[in-house]
Structures are given as C-alpha cells and as structure tokens.
N, C-alpha and C. Protein backbone atom coordinates (compact mmCIF):
# COMPACT_ATOMS: atom_id res chain seq x y z
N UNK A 1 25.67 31.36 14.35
CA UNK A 1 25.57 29.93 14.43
C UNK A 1 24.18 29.41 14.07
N UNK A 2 23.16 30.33 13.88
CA UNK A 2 21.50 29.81 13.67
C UNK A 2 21.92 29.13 12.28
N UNK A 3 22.89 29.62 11.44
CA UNK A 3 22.48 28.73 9.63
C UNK A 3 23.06 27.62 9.84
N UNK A 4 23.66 27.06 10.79
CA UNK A 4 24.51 25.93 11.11
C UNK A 4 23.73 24.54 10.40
N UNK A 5 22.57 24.41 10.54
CA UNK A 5 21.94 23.46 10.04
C UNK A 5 21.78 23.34 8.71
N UNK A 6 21.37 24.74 8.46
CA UNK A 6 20.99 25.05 6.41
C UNK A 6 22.74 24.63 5.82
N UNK A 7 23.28 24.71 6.31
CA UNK A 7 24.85 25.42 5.82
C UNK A 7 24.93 23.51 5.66
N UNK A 8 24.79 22.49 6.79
CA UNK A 8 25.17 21.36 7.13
C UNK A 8 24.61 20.76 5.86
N UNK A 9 23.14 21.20 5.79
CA UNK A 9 22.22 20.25 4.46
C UNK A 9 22.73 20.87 2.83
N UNK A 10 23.12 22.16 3.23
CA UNK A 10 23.51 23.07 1.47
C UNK A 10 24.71 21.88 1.23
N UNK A 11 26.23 22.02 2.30
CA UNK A 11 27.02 21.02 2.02
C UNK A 11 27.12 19.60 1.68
N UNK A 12 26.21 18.86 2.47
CA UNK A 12 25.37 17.53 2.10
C UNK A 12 25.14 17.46 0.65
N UNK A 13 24.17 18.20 0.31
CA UNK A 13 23.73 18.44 -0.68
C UNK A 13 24.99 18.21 -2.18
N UNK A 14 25.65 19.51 -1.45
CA UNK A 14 26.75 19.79 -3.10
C UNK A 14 27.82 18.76 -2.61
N UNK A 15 27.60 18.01 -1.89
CA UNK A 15 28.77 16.98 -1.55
C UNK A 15 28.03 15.75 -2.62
N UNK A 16 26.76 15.54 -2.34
CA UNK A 16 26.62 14.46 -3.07
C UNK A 16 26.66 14.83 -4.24
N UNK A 17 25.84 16.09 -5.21
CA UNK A 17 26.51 16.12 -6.57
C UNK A 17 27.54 16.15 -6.89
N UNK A 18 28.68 16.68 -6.06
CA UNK A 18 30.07 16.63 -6.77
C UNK A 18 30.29 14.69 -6.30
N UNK A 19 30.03 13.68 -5.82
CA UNK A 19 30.42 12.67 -5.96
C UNK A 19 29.45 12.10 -7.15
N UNK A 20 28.24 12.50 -6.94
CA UNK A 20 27.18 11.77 -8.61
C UNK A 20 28.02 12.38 -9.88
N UNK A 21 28.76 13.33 -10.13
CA UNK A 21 29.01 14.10 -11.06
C UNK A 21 30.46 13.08 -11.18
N UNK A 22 31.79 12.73 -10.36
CA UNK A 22 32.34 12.04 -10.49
C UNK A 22 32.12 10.86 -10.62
N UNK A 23 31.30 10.25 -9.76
CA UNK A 23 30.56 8.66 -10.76
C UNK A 23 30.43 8.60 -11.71
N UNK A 24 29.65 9.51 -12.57
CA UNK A 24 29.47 9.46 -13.76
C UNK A 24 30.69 9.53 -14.66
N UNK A 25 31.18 10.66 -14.37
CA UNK A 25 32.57 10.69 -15.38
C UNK A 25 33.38 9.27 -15.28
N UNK A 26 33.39 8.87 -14.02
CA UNK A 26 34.08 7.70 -14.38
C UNK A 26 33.12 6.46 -14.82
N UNK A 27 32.02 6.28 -14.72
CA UNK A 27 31.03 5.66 -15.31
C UNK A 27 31.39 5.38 -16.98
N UNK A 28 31.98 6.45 -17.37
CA UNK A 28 31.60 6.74 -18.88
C UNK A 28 32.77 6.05 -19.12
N UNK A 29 34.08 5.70 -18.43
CA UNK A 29 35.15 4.79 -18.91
C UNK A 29 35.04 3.23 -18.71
N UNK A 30 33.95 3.10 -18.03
CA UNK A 30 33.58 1.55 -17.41
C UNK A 30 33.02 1.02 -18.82
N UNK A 31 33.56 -0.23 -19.35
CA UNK A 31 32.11 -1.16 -20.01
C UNK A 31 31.48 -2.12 -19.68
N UNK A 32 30.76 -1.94 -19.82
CA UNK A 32 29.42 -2.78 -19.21
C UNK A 32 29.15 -3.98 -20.33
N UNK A 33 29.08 -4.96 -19.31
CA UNK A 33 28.89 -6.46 -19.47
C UNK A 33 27.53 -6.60 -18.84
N UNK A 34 26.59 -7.03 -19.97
CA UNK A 34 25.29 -7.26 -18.89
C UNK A 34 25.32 -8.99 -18.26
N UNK A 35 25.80 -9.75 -18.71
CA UNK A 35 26.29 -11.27 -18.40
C UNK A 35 27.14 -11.31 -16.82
N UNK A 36 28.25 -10.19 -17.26
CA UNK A 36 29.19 -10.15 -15.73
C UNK A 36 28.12 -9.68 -14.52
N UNK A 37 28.60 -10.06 -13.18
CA UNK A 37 28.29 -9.62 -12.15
C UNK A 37 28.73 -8.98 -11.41
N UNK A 38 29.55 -8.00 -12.08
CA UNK A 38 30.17 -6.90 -11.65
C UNK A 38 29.16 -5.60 -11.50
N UNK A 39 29.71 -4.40 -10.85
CA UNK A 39 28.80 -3.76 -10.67
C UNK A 39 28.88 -2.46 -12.04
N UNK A 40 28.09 -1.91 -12.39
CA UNK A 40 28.24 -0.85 -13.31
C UNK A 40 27.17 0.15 -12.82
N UNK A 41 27.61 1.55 -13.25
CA UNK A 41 26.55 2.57 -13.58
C UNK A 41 26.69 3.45 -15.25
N UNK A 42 25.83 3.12 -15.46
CA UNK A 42 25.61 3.98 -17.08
C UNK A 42 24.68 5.55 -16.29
N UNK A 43 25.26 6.18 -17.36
CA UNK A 43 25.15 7.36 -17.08
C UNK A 43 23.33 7.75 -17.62
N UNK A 44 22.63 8.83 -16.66
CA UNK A 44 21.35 9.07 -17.27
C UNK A 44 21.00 9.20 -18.14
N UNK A 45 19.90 9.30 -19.18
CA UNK A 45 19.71 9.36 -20.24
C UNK A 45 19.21 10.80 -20.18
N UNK A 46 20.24 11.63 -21.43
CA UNK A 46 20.46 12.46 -21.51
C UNK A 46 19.64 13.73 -22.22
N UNK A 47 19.10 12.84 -23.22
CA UNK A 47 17.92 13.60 -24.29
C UNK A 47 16.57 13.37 -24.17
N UNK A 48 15.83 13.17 -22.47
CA UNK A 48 14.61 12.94 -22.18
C UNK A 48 13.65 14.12 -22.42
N UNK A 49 12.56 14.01 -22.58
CA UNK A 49 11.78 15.15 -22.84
C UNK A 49 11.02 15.29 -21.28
N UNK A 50 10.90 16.37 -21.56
CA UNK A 50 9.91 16.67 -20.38
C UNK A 50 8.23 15.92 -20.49
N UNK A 51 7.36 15.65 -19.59
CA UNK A 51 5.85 15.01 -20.16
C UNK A 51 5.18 16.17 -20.60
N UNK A 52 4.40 15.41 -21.96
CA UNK A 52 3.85 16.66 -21.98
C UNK A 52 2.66 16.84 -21.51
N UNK A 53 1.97 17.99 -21.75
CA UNK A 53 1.20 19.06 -20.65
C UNK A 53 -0.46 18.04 -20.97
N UNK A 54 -0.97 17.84 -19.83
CA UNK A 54 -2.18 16.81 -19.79
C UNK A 54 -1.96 15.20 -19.51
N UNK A 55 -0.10 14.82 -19.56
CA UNK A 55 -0.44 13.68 -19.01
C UNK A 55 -0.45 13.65 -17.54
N UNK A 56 -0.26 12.77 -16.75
CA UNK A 56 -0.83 12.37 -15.74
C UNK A 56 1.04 12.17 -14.43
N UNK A 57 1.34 13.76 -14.49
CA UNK A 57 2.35 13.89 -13.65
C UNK A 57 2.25 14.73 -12.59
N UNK A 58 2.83 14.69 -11.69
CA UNK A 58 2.33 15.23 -10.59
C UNK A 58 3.55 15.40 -9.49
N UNK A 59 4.94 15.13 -10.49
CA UNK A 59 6.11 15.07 -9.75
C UNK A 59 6.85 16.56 -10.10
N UNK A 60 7.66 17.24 -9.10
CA UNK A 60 7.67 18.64 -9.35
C UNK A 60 9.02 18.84 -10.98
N UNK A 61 8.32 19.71 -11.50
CA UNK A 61 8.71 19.71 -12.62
C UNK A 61 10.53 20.45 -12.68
N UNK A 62 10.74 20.77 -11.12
CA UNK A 62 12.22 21.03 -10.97
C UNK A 62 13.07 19.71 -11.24
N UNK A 63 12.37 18.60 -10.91
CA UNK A 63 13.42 17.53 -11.01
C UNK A 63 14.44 17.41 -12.20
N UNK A 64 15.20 16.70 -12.39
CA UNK A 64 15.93 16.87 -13.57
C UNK A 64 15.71 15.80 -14.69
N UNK A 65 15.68 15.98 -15.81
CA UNK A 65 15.11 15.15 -16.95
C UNK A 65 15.25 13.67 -16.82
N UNK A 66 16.57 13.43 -16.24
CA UNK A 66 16.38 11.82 -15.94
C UNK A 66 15.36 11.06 -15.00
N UNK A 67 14.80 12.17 -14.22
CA UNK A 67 13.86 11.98 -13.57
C UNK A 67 12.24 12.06 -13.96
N UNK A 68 12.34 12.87 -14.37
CA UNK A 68 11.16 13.27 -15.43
C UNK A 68 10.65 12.33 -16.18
N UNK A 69 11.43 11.84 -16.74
CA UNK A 69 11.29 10.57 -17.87
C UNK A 69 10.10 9.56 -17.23
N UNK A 70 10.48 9.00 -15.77
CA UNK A 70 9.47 8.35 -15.31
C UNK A 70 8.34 8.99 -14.81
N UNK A 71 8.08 9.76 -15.38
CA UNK A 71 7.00 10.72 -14.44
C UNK A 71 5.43 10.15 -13.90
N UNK A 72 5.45 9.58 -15.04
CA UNK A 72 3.93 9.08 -15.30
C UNK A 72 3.98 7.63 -14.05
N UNK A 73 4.84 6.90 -13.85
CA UNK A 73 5.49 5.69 -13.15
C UNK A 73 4.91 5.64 -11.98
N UNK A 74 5.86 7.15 -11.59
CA UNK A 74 6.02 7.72 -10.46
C UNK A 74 4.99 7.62 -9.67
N UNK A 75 3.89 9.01 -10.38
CA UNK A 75 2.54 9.55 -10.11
C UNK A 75 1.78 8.65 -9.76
N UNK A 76 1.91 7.03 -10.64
CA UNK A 76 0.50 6.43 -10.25
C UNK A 76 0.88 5.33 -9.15
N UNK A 77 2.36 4.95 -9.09
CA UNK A 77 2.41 4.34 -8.30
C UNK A 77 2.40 5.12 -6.62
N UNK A 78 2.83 6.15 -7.22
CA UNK A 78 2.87 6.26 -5.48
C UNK A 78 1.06 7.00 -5.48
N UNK A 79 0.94 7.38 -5.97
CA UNK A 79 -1.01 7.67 -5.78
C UNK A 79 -1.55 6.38 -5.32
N UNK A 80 -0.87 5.01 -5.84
CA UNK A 80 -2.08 4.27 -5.17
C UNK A 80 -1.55 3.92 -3.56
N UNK A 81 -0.51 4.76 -3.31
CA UNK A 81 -0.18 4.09 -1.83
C UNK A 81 -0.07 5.38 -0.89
N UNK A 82 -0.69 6.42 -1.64
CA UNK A 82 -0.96 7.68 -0.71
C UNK A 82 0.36 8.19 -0.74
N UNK A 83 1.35 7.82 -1.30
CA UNK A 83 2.81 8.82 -0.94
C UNK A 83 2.98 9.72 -1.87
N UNK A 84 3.82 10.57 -1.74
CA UNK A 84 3.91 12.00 -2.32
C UNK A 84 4.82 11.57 -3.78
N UNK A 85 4.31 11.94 -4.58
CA UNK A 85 4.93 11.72 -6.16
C UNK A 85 6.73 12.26 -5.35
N UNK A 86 6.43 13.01 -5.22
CA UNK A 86 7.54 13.71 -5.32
C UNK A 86 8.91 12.94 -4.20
N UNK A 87 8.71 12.13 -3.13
CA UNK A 87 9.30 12.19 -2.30
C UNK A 87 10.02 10.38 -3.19
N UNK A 88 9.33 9.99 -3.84
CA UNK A 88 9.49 8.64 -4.64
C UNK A 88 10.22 9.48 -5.67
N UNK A 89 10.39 10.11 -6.23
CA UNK A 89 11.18 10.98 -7.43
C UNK A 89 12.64 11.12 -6.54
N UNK A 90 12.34 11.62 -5.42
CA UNK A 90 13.55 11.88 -4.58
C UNK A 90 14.52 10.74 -4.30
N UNK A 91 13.82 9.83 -3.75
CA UNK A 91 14.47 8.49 -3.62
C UNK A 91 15.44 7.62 -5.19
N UNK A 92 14.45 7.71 -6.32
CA UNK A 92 15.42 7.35 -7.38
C UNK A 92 16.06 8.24 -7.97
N UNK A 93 16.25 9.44 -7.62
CA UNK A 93 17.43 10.95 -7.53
C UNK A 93 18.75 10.08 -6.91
N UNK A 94 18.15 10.23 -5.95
CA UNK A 94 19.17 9.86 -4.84
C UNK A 94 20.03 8.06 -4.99
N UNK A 95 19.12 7.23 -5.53
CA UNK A 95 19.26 5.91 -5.98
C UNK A 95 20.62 5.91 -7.23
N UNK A 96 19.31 6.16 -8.36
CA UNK A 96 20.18 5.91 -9.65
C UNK A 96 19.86 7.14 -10.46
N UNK A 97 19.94 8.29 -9.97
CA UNK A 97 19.87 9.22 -11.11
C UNK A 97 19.11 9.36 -12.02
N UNK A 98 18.26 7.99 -11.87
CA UNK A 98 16.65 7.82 -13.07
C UNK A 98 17.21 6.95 -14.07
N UNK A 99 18.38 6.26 -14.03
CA UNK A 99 19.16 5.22 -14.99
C UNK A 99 18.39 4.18 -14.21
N UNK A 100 17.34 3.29 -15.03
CA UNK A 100 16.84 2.00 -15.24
C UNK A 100 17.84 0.77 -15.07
N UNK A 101 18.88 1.10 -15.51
CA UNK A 101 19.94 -0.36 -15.91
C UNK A 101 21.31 -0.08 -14.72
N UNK A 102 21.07 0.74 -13.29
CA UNK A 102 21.60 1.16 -12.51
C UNK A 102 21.74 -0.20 -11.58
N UNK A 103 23.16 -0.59 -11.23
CA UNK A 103 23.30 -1.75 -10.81
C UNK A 103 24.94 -1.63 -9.81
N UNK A 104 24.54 -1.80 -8.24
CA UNK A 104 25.69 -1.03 -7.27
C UNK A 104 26.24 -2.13 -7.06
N UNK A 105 27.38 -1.38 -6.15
CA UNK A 105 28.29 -2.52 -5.76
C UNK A 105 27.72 -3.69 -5.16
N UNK A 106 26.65 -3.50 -4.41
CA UNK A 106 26.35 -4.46 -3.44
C UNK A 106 25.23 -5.25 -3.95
N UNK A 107 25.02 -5.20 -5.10
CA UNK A 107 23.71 -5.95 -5.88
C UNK A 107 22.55 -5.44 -6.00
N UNK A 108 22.38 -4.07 -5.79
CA UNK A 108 20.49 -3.15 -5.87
C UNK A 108 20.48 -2.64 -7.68
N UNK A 109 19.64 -2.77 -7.89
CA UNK A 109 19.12 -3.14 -8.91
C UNK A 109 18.22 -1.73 -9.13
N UNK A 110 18.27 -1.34 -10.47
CA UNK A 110 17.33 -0.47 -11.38
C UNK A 110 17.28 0.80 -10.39
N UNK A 111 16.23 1.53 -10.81
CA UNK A 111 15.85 3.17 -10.69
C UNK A 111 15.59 3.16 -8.89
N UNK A 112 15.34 2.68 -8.09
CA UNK A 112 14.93 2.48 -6.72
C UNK A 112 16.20 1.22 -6.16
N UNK A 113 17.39 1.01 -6.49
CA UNK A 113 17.89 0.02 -6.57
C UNK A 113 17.74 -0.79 -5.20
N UNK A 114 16.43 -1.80 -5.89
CA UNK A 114 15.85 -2.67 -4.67
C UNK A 114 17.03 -3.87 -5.32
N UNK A 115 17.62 -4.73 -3.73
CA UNK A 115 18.37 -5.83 -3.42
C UNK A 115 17.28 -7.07 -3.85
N UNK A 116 17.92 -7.61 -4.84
CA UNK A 116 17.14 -8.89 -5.61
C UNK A 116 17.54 -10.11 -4.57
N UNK A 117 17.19 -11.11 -5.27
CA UNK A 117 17.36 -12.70 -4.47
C UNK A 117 18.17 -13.38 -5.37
N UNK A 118 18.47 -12.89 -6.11
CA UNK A 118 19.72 -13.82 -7.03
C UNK A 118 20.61 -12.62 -7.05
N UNK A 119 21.95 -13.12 -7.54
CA UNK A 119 22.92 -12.04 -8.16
C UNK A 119 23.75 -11.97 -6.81
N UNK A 120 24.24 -10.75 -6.85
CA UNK A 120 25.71 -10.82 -5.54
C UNK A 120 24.71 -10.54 -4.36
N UNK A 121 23.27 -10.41 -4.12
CA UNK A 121 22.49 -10.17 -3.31
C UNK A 121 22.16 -11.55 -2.38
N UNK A 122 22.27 -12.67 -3.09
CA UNK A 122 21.94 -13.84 -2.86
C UNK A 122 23.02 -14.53 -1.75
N UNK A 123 24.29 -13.39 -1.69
CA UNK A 123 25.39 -14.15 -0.61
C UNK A 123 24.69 -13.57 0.40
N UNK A 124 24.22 -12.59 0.72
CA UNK A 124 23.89 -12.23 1.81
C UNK A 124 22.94 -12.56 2.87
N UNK A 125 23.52 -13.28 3.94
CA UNK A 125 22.84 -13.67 4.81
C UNK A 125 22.41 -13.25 6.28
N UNK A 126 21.14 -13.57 6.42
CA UNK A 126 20.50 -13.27 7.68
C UNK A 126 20.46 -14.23 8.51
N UNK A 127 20.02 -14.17 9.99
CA UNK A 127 19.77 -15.10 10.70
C UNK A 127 18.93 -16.37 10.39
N UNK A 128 17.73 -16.24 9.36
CA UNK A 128 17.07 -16.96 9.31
C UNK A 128 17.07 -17.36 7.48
N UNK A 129 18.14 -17.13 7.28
CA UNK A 129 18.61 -17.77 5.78
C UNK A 129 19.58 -16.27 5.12
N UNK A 130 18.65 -16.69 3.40
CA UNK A 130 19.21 -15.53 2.65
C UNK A 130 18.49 -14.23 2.98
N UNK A 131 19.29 -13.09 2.74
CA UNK A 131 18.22 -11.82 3.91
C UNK A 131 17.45 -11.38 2.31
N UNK A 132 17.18 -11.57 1.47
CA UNK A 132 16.44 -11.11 -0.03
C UNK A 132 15.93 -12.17 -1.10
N UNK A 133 15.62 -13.51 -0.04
CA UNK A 133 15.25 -14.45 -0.61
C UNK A 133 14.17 -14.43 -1.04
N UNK A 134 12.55 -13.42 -0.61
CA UNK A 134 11.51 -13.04 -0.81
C UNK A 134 11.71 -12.43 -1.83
N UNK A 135 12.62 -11.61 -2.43
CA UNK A 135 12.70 -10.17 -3.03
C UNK A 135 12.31 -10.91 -4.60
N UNK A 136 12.31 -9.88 -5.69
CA UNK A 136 12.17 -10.36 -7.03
C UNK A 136 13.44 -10.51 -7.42
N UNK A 137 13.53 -11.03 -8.72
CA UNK A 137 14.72 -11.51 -9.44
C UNK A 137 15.50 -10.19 -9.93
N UNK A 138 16.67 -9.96 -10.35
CA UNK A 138 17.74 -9.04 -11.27
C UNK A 138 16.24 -8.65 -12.52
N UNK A 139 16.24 -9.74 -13.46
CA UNK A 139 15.41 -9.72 -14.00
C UNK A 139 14.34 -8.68 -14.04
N UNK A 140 13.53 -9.44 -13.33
CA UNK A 140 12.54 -8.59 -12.74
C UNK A 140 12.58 -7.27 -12.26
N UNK A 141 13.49 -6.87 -12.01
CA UNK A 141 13.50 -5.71 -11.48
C UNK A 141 14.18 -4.46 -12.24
N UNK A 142 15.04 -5.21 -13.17
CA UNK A 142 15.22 -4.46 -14.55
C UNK A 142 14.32 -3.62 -15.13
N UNK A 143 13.26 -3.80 -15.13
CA UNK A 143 11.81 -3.39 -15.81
C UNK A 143 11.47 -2.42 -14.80
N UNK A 144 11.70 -1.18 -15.39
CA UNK A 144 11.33 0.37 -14.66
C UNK A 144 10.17 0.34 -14.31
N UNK A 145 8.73 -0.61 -14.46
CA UNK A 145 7.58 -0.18 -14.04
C UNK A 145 7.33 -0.95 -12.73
N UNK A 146 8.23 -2.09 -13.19
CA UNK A 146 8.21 -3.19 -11.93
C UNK A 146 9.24 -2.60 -10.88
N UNK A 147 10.06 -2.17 -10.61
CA UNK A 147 11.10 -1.63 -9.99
C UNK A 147 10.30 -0.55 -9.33
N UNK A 148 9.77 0.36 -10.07
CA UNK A 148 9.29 1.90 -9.42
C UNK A 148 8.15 1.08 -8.14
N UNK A 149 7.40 0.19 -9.10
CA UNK A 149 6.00 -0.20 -8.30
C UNK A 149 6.55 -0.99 -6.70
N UNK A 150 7.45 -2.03 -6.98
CA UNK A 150 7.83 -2.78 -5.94
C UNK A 150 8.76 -1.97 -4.86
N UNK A 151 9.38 -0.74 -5.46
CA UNK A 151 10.51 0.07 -4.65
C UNK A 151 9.63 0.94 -3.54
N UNK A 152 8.09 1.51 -4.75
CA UNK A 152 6.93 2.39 -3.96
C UNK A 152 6.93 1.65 -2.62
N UNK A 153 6.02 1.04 -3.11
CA UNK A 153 5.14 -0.37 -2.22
C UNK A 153 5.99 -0.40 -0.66
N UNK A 154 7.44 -0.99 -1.42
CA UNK A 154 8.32 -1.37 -0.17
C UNK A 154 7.73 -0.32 0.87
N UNK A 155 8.64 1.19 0.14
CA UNK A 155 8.63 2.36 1.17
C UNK A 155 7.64 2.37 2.15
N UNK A 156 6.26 2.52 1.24
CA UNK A 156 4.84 2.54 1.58
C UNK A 156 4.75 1.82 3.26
N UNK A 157 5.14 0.13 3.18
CA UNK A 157 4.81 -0.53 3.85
C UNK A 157 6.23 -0.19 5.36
N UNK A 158 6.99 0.21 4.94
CA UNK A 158 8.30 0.76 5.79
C UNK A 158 7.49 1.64 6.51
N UNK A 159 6.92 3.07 6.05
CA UNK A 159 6.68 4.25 6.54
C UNK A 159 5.35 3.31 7.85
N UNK A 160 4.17 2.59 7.42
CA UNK A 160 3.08 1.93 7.99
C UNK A 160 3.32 1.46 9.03
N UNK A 161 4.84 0.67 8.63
CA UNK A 161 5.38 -0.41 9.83
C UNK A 161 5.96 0.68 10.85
N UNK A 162 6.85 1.69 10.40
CA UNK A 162 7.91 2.58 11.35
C UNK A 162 7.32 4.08 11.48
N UNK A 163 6.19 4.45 10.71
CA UNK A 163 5.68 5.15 11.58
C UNK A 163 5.50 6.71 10.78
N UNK A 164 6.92 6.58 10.19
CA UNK A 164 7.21 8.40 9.62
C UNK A 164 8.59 8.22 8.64
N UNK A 165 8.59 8.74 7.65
CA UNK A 165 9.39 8.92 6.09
C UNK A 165 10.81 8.69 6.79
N UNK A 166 10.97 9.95 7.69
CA UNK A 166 12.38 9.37 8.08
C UNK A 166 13.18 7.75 8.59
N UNK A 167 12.04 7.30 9.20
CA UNK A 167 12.58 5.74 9.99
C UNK A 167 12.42 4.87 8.49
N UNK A 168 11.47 5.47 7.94
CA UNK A 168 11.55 4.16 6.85
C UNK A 168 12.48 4.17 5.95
N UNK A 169 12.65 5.25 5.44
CA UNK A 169 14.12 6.07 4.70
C UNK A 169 15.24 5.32 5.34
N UNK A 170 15.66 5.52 6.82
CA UNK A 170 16.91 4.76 7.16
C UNK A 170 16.65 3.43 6.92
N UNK A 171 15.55 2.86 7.14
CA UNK A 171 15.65 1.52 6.91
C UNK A 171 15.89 0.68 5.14
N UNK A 172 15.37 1.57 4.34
CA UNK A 172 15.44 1.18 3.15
C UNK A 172 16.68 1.53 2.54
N UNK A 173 17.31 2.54 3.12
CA UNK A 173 19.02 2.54 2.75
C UNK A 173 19.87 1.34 3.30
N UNK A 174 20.83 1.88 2.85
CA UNK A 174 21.88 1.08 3.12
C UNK A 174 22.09 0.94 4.73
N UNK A 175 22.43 -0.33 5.29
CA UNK A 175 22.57 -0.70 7.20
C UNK A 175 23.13 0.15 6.90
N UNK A 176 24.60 0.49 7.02
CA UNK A 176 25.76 1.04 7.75
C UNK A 176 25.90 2.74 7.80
N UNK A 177 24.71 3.56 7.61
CA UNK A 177 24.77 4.57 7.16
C UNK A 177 24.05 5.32 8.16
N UNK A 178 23.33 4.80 8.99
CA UNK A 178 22.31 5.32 10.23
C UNK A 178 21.42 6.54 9.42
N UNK A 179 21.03 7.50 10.09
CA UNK A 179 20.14 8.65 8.81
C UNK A 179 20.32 9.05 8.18
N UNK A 180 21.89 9.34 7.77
CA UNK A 180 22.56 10.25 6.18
C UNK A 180 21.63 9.96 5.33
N UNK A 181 21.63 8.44 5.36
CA UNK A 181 20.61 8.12 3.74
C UNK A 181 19.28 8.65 4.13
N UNK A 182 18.50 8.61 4.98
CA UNK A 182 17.27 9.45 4.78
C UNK A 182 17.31 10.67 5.09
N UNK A 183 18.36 11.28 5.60
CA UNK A 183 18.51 12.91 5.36
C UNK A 183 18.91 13.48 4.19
N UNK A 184 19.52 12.29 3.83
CA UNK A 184 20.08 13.08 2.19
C UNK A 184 18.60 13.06 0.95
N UNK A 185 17.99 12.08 1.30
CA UNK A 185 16.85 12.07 0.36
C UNK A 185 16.09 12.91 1.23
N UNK A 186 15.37 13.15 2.24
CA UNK A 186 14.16 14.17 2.52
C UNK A 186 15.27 15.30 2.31
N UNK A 187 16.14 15.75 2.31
CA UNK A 187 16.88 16.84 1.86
C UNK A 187 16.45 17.04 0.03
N UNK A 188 16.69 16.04 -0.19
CA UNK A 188 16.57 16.66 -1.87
C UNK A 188 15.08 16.58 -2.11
N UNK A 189 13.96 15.55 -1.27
CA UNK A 189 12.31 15.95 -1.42
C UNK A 189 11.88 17.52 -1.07
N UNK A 190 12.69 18.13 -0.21
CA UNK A 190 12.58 19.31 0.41
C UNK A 190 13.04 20.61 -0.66
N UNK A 191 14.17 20.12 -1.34
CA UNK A 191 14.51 21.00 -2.46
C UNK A 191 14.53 21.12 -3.73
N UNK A 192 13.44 20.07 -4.18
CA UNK A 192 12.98 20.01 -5.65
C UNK A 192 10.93 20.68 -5.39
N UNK A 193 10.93 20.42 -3.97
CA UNK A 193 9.25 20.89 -4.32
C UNK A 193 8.86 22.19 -4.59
C-alpha cells in the first residue's frame, strides 16, 4: 500500500493525457469561428522548434514542443516575479497545451486561459458586480506575451496573498474543482523537471 500515492498521481496523470489526447482529436472536427462565442480548441502547433542553444530559456527542456515554443516568454516573465520558469510552463501544459488561440467553455482565454471582462466571462457575476470586470479584454489577452505576463503576475500575486503554490494553484483554477487543479499541475511541474 506505500505506492498508493505514486500509483494515485501516475493515474491522474495518464488520465489527463488520455482526455487532452481526445480533445484534440475531436478539436480537429470543430471549426472555428473567431466572430462566434462559442468555445473552441485548435490543436498545438505541431512543427515548433526547440530554442536554440544561447537564447534565454530556462524552462526544462522535457516539456513538449508546444511548450517550448514560448520559452523565452516564459523565462522572463516569471524571472521578474521570482517564480520557477518551469512551474509557469506547467500551468499552460495543463491550461492550453501552449495553443495561444485556446478558448474554454467558460470564457478563459489564450495559453494561461485567464477569464477576460467581455465575452461569455462578462455574465458572470459576483457579489459586488461582474466577478472579471478588472480583468483585460478577449483581445488583449489573445496576444501570447500579454497572456503569459498577466497569467505570471496573477499567480505571482495568488502565491504572496495565500502563502504557497498549492493555495494559489486552487485558487487560479477553476471554483468547483477544490485541489485536483493544483495537484494536477504541481504533478506535471514535478514531472517535467
């Protein structure tokens, strides 16, 4: 009974690729309307190169090419907020697969899919109005440098406010999910380093 835990996170694990692996396949029958406000996922981009050797990456080179792609993004945004290249690589793993134009059911937006203030995000209400009325636009957040930087940042200021990766992790996932979502990402920060 001691692997009970490894065995719990290995399954976790190949549970979520076999559902990313079926997203995608069915991804690839969806067309995408960028006008509609429906939700879509396009599949990663497939023919990324790895960075090459001297630029300025620092994210573990296990990740997988869709990830890679942002490497440079990655590195400097989370360098200026002290967080681990790698654990921000994990999060848009776990997000959008490293697809930029990644757009969920519930309105999160790009590679970190941060909840905008317009779009199907804009029904959603809090006690004290719209709950993403601060947030940036669809727009705005389209743009992989703006997305990575504002998705960092968020975390950054989550971990400051709550203390430690895990509380901020649940909080930046999805409500209804309690820690899965930050076990499933410090699970995959844990197995790409």
């Amino acid at each position: 009974m001691s692997n009970g835990p490894a065995l719990v996170i290995r399954g976790t694990f190949i549970g979520c690729l076999a559902v990313a692996l079926l997203g995608w396949l069915l991804a690839k029958n969806i067309q995408i309307v960028p006008a509609a406000e429906a939700a879509y996922a396009a599949s990663p981009t497939q023919n990324a190169e790895p960075p090459a050797t001297g630029t300025n990456c620092e994210v573990s080179h296990r990740f997988p090419l869709g990830i890679m792609q942002w490497c440079e993004l990655i590195t400097s945004f989370a360098s200026q907020v002290e967080l681990p290249p790698n654990l921000i690589a994990a999060v848009i793993l776990q997000e959008s697969g490293g697809d930029a134009r990644a757009y969920s059911s519930s309105g999160a937006v790009g590679l970190m899919q941060i909840m905008p203030r317009d779009g199907i995000a804009a029904t959603f209400e809090c006690a004290n109005g719209p709950c993403f009325a601060s947030r940036p636009t669809i727009d705005e957040l389209q743009d992989p440098g703006y997305n990575v930087e504002y998705g960092t940042r968020l975390l950054a200021g989550l971990i400051a406010k709550l203390g430690n990766p895990r509380e901020a992790l649940k909080a930046y996932g999805p409500m209804d999910v309690d820690y899965s979502y930050a076990d499933k990402v410090l699970a995959i920060y844990d197995n790409y380093r």
